[in-house]
PDB file of N, CA and C in Angstrom:
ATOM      1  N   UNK A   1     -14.422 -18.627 -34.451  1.00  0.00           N
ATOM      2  CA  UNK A   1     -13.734 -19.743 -33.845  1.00  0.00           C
ATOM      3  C   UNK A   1     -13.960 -19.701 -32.340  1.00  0.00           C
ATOM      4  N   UNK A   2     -14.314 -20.730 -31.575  1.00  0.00           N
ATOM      5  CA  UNK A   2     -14.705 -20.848 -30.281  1.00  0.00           C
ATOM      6  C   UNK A   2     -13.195 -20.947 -30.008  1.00  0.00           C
ATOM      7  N   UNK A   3     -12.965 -20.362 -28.882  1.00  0.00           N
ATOM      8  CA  UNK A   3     -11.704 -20.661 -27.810  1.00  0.00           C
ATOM      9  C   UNK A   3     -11.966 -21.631 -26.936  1.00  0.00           C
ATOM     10  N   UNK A   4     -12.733 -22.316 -26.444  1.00  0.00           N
ATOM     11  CA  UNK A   4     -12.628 -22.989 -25.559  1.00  0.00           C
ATOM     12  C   UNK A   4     -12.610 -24.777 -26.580  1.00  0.00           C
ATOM     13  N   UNK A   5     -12.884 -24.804 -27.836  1.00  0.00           N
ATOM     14  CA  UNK A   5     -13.462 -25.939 -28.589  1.00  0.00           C
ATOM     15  C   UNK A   5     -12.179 -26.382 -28.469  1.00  0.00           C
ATOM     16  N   UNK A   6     -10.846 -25.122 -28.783  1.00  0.00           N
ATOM     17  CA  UNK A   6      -9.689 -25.751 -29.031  1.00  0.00           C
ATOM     18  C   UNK A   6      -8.568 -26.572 -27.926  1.00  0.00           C
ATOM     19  N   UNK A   7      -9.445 -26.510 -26.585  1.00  0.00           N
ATOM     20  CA  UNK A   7      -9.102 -26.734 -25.708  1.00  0.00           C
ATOM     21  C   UNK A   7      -9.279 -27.982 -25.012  1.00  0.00           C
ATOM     22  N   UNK A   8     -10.941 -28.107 -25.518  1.00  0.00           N
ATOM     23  CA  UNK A   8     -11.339 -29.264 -25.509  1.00  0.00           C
ATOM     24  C   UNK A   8     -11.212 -30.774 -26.644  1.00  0.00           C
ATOM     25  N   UNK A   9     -10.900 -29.763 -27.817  1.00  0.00           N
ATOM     26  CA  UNK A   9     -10.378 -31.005 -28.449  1.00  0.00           C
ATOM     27  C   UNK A   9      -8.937 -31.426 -28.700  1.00  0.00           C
ATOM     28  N   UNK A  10      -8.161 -30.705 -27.904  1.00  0.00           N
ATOM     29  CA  UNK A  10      -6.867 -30.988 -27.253  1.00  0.00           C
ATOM     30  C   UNK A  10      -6.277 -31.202 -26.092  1.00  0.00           C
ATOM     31  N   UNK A  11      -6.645 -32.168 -25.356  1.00  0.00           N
ATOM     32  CA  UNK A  11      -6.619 -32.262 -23.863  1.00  0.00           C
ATOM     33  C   UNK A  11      -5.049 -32.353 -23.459  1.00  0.00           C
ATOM     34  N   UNK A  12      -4.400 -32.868 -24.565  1.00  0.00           N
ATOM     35  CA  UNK A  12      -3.172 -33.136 -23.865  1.00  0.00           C
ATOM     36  C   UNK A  12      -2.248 -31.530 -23.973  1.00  0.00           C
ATOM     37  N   UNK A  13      -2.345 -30.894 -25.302  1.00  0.00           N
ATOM     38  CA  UNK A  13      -1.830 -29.434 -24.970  1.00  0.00           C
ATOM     39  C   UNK A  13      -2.360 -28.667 -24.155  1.00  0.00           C
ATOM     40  N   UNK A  14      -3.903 -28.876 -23.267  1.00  0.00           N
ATOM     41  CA  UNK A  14      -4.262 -28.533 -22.222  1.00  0.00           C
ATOM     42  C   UNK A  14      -3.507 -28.577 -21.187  1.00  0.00           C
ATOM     43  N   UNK A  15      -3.078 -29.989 -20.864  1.00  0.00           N
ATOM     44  CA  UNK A  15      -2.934 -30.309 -19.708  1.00  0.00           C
ATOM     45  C   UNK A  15      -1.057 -29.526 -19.169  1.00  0.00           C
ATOM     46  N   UNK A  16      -0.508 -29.632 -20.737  1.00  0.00           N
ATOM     47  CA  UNK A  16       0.821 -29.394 -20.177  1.00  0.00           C
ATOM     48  C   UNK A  16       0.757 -27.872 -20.468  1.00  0.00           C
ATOM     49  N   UNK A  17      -0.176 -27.021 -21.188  1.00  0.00           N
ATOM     50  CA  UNK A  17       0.119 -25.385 -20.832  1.00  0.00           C
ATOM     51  C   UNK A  17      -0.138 -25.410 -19.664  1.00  0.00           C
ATOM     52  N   UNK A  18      -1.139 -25.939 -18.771  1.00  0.00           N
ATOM     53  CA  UNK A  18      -1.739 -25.755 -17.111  1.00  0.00           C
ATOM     54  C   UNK A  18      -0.461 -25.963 -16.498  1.00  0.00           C
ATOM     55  N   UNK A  19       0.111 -27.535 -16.725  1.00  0.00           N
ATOM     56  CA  UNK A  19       1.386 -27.811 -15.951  1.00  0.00           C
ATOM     57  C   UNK A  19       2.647 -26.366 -15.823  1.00  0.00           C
ATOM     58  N   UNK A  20       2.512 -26.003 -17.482  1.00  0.00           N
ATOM     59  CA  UNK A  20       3.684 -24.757 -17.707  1.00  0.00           C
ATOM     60  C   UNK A  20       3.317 -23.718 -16.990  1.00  0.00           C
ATOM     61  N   UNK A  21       2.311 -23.390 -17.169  1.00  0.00           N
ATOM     62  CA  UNK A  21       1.617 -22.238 -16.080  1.00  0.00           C
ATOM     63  C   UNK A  21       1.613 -22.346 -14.368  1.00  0.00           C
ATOM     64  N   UNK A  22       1.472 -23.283 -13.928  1.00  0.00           N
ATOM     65  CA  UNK A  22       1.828 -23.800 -12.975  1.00  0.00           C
ATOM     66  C   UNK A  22       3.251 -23.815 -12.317  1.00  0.00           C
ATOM     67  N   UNK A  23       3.791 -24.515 -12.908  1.00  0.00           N
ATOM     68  CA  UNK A  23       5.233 -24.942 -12.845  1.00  0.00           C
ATOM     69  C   UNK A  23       6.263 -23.305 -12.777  1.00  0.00           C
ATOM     70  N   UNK A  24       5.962 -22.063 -13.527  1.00  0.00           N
ATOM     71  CA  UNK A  24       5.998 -21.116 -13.826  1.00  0.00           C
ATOM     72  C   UNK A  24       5.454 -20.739 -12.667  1.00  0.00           C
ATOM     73  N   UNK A  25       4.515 -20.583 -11.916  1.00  0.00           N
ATOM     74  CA  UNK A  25       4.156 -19.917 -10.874  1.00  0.00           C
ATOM     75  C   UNK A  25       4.654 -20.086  -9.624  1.00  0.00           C
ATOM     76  N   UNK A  26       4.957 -21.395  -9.647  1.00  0.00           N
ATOM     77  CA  UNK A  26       5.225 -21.784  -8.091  1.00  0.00           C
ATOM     78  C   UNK A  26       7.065 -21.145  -8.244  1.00  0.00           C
ATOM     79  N   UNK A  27       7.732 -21.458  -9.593  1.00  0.00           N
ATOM     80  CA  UNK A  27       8.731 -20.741  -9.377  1.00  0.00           C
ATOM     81  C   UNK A  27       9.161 -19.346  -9.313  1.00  0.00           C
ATOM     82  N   UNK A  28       7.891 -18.744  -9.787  1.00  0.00           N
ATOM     83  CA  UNK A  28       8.235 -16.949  -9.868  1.00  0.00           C
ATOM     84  C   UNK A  28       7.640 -16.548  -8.087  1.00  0.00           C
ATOM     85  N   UNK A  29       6.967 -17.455  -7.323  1.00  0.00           N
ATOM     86  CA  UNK A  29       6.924 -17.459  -5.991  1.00  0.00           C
ATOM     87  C   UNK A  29       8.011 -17.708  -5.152  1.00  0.00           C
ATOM     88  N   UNK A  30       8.403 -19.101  -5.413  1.00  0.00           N
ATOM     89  CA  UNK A  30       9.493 -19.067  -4.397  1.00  0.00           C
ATOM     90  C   UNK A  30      10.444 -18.258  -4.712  1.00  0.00           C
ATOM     91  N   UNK A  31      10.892 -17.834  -5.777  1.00  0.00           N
ATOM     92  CA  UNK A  31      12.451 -16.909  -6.210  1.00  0.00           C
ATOM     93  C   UNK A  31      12.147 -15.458  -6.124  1.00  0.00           C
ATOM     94  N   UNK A  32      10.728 -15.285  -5.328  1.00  0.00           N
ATOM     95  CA  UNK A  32      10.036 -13.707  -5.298  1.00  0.00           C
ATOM     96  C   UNK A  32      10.996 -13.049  -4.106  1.00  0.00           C
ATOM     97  N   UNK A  33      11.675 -12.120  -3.965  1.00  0.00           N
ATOM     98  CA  UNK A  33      12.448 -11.265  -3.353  1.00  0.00           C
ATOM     99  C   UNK A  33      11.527 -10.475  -2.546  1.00  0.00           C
ATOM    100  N   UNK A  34      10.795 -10.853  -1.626  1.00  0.00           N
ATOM    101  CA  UNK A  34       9.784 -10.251  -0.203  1.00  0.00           C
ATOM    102  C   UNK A  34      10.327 -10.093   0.990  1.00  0.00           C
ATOM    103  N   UNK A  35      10.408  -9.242   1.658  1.00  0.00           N
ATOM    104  CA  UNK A  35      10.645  -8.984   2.928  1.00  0.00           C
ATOM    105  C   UNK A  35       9.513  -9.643   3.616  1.00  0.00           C
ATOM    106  N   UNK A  36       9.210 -10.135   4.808  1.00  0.00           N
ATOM    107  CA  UNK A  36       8.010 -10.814   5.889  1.00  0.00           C
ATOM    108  C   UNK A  36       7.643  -9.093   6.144  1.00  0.00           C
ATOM    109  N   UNK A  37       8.899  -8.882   6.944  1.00  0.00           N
ATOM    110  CA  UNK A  37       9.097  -7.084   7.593  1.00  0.00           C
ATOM    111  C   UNK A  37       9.056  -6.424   7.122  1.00  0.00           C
ATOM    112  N   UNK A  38       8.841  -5.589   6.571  1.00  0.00           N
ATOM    113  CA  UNK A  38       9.625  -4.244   5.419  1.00  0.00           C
ATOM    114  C   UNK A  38       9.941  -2.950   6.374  1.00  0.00           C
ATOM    115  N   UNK A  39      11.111  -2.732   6.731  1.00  0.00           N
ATOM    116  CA  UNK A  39      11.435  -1.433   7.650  1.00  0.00           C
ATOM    117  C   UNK A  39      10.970  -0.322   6.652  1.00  0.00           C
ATOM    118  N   UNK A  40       9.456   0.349   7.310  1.00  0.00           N
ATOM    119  CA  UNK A  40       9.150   1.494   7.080  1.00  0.00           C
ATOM    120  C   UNK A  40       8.995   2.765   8.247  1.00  0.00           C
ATOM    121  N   UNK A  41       9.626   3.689   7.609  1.00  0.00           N
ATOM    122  CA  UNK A  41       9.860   4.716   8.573  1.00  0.00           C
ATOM    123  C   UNK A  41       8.474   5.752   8.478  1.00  0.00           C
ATOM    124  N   UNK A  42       7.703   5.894   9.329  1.00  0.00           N
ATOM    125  CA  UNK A  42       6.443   6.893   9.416  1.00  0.00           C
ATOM    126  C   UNK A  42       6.861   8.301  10.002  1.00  0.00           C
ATOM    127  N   UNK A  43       6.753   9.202   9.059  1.00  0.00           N
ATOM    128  CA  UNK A  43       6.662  10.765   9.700  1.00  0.00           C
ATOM    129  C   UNK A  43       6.157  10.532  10.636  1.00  0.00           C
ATOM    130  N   UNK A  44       6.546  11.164  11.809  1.00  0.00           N
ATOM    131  CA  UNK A  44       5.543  11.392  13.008  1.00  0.00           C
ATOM    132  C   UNK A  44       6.080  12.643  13.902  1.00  0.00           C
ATOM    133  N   UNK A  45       5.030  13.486  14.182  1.00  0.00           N
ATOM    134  CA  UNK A  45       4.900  14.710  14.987  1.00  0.00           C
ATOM    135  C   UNK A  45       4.574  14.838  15.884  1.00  0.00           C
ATOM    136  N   UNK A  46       4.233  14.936  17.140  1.00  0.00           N
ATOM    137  CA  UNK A  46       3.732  15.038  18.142  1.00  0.00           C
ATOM    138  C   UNK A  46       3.586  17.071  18.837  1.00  0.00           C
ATOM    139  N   UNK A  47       2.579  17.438  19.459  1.00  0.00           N
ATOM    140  CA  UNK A  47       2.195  18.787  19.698  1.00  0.00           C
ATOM    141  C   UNK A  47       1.236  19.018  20.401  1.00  0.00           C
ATOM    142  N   UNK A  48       1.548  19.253  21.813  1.00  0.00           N
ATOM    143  CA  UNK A  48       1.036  19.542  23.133  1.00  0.00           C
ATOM    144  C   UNK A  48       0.958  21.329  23.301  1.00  0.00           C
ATOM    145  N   UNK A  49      -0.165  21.498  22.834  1.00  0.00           N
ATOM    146  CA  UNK A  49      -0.566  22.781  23.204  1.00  0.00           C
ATOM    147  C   UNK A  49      -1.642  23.279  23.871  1.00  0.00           C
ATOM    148  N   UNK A  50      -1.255  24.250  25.046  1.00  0.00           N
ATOM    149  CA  UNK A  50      -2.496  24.391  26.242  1.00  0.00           C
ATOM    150  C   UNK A  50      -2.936  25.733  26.006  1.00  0.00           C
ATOM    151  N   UNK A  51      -4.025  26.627  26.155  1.00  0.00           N
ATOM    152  CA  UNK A  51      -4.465  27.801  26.412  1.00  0.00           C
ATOM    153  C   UNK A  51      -5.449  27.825  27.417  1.00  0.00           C
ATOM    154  N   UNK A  52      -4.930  27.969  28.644  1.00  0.00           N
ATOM    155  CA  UNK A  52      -6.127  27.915  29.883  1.00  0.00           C
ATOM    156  C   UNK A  52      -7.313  28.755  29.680  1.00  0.00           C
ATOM    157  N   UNK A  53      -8.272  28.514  29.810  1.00  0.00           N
ATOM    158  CA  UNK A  53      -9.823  29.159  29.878  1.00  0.00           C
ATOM    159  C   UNK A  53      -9.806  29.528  28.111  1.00  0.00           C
ATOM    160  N   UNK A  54      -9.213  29.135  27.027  1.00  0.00           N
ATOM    161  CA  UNK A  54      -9.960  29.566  25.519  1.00  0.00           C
ATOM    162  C   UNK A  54     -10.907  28.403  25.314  1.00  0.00           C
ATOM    163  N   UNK A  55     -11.603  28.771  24.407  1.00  0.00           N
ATOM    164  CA  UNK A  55     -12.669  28.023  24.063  1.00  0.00           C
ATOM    165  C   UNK A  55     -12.088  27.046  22.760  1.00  0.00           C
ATOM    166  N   UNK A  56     -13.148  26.245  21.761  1.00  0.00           N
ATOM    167  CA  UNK A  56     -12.503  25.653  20.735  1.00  0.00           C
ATOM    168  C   UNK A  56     -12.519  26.787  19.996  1.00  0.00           C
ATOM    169  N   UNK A  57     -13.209  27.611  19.857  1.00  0.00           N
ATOM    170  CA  UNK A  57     -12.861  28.927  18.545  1.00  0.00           C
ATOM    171  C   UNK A  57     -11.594  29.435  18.398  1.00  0.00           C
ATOM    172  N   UNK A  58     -11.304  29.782  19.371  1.00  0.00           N
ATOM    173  CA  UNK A  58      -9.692  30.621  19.915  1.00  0.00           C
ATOM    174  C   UNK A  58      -8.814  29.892  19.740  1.00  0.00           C
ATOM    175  N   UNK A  59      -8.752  28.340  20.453  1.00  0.00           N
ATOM    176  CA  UNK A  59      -7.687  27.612  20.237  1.00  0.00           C
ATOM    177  C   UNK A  59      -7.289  27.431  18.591  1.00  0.00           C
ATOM    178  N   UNK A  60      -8.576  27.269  17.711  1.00  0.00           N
ATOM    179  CA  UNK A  60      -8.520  27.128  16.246  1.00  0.00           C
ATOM    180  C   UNK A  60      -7.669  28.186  15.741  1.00  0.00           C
ATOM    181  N   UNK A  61      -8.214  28.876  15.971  1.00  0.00           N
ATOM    182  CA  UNK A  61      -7.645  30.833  15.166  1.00  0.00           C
ATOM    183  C   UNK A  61      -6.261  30.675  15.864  1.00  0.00           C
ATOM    184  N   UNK A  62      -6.202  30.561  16.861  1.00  0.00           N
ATOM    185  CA  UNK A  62      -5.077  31.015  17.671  1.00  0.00           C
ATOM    186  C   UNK A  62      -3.832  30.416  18.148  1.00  0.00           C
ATOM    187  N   UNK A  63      -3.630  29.279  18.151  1.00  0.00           N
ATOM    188  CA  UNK A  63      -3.246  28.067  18.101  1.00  0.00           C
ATOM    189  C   UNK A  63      -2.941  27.166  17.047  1.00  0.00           C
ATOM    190  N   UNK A  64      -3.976  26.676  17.009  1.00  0.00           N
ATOM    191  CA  UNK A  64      -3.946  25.424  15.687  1.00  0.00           C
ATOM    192  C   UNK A  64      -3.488  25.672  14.272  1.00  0.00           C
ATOM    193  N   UNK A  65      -4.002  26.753  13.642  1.00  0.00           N
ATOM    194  CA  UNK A  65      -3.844  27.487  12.315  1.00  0.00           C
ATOM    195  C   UNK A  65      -2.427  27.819  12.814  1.00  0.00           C
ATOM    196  N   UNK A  66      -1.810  28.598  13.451  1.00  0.00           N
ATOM    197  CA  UNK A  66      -0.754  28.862  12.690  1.00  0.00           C
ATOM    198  C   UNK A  66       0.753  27.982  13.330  1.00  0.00           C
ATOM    199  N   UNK A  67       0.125  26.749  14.148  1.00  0.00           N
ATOM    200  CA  UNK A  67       1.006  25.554  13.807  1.00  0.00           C
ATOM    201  C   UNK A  67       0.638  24.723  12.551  1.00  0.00           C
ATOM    202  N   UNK A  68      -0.331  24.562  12.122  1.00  0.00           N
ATOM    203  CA  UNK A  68      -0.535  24.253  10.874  1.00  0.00           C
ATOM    204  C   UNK A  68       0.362  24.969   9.814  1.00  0.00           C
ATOM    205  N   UNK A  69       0.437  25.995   9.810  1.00  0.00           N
ATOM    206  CA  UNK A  69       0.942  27.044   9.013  1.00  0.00           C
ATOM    207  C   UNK A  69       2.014  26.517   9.029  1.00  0.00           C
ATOM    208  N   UNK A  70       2.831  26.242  10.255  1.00  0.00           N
ATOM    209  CA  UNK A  70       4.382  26.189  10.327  1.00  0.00           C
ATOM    210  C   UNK A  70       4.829  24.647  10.083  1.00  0.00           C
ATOM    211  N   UNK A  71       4.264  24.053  10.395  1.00  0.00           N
ATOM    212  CA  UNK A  71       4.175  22.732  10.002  1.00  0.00           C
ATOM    213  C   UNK A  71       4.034  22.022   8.486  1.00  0.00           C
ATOM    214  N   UNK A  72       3.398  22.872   8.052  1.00  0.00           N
ATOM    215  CA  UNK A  72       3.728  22.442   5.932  1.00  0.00           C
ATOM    216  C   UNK A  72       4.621  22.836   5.780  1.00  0.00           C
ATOM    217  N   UNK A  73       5.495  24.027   6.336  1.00  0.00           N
ATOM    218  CA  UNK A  73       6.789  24.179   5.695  1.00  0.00           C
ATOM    219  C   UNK A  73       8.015  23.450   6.528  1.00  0.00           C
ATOM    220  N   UNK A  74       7.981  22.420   6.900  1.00  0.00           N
ATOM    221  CA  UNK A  74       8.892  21.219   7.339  1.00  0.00           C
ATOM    222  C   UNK A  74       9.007  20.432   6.351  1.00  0.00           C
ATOM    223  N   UNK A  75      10.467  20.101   5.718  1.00  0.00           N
ATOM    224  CA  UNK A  75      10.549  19.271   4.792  1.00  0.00           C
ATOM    225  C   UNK A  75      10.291  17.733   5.199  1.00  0.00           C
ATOM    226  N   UNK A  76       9.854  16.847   4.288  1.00  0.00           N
ATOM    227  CA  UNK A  76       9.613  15.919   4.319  1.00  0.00           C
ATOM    228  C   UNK A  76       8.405  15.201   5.633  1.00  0.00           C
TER     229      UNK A  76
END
């Protein structure tokens, strides 16, 4: 059985499933419960760390890693 034959040789139950489908859409739009805004709160960290005269190796090992370290164990 073709699906589309039955569509075409019924124009008028065509026309009003489109209308129902339609009619159905524009109302599940306007009655859609959306914020424009949505107040979202972003983790954010900030971490100013200096070691005069180390290189990037040192700062990595020496520095960075084990604020990293301390920093996964902060909840949330």
């Amino acid at each position: 059985m073709n699906i589309s034959a039955i569509f075409i040789n019924r124009p008028v139950m065509t026309t009003l499933l489109y209308l129902c489908i339609t009619v159905f859409g524009v109302w599940s739009y306007l009655t859609m419960p959306v914020s424009d805004l949505p107040t979202v709160d972003y983790p954010v960290i900030t971490v100013n760390a200096s070691y005069p005269g180390a290189d990037p190796s040192i700062m990595a090992a020496n520095v960075a890693t084990p604020l990293e370290q301390e920093f996964l164990t902060i909840q949330g």
